[in-house]
Protein backbone atom coordinates (compact mmCIF):
# COMPACT_ATOMS: atom_id res chain seq x y z
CA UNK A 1 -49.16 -37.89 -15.80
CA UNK A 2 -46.54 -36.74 -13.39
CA UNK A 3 -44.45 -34.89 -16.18
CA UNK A 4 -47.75 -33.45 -17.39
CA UNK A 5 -48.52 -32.03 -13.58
CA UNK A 6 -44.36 -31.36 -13.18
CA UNK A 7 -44.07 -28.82 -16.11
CA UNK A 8 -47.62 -27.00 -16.39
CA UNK A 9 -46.00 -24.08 -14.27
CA UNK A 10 -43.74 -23.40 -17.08
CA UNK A 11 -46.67 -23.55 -19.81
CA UNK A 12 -48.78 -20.80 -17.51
CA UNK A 13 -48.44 -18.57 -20.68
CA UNK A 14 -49.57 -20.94 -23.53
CA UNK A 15 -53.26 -22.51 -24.24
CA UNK A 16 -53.46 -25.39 -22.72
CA UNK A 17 -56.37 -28.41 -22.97
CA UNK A 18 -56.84 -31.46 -22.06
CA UNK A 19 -59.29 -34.06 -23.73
CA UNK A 20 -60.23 -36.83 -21.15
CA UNK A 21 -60.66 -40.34 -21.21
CA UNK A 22 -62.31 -42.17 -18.53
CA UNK A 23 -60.66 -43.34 -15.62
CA UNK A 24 -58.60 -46.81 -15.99
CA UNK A 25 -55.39 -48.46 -14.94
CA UNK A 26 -53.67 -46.81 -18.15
CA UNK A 27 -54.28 -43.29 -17.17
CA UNK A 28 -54.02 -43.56 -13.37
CA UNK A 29 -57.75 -43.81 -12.81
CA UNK A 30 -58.44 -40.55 -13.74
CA UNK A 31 -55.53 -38.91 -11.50
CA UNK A 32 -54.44 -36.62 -13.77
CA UNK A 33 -58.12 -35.27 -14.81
CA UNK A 34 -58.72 -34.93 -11.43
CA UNK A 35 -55.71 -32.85 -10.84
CA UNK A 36 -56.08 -30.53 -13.55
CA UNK A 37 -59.43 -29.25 -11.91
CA UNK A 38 -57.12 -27.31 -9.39
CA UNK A 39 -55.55 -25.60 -12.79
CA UNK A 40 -57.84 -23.30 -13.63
CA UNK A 41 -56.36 -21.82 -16.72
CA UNK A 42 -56.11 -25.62 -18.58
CA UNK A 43 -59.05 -25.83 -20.60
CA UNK A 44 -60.79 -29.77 -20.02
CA UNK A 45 -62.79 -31.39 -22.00
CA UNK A 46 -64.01 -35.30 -20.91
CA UNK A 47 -65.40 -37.45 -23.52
CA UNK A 48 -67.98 -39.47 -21.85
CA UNK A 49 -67.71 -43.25 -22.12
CA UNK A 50 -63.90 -42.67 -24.13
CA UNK A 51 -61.19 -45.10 -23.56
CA UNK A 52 -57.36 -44.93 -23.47
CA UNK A 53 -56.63 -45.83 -26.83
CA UNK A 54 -59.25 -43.92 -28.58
CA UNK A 55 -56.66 -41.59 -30.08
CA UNK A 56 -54.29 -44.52 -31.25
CA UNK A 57 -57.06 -45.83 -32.78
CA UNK A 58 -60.08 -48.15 -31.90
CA UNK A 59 -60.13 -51.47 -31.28
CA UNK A 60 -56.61 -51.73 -30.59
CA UNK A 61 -56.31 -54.96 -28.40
CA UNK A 62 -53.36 -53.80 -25.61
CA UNK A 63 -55.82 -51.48 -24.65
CA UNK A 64 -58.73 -53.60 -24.48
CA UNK A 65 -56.70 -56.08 -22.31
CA UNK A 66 -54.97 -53.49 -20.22
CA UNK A 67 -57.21 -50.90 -19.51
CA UNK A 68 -60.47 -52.77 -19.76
CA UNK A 69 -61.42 -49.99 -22.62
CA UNK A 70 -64.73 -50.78 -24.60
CA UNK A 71 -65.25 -47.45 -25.70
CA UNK A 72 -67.31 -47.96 -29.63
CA UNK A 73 -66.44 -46.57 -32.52
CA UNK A 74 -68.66 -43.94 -32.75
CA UNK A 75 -66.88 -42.72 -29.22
CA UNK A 76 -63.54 -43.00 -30.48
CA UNK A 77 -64.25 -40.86 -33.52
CA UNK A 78 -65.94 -38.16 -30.53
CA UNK A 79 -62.92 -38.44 -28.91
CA UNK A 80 -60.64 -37.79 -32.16
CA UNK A 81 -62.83 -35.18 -33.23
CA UNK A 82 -62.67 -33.65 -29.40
CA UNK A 83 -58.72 -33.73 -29.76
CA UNK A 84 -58.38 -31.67 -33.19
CA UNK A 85 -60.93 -29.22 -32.16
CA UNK A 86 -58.88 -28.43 -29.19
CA UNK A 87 -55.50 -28.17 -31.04
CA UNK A 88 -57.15 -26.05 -33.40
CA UNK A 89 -58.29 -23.83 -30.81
CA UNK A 90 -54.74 -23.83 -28.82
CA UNK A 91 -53.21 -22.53 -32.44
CA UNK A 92 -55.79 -19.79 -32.61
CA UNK A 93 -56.62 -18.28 -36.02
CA UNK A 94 -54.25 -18.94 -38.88
């Protein structure tokens, strides 16, 4: 989170987005999310009810533990799906 925040000066030029999780001990509580409301040219997306590990994969048990995620399935997938349409749309038009 910190390096995130500490270098999005220098990526002012380039598309930037961020796909959300919700808030747990993993990511801070949300603190980055919350942070990157005050950057205006970051593009957010949250995935309601998503967990920390939904892009590792689902189901994955450090993450259950740790961060207390019971996102399903079916949100995981949202939240994979969420990610590649927003790389897609940083890379523009091939």
């Amino acid at each position: 989170n910190g390096l995130i925040r500490q270098n999005l000066p220098e990526l002012r030029g380039l598309r930037v987005s961020a796909v959300g999780a919700e808030p747990s001990p993993c990511n801070r509580h949300g603190r980055l999310g919350e942070s990157l409301r005050a950057v205006p040219w970051v593009h957010r997306v949250d995935v309601p009810g998503a967990g920390h590990g939904d892009f590792e994969g689902h189901g994955i048990a450090i993450y259950r533990r740790a961060c207390g995620d019971t996102s399903s399935e079916e949100t995981s997938d949202r939240y994979r799906r969420a990610v590649v349409r927003e790389v897609a749309a940083c890379l523009g038009p091939s």
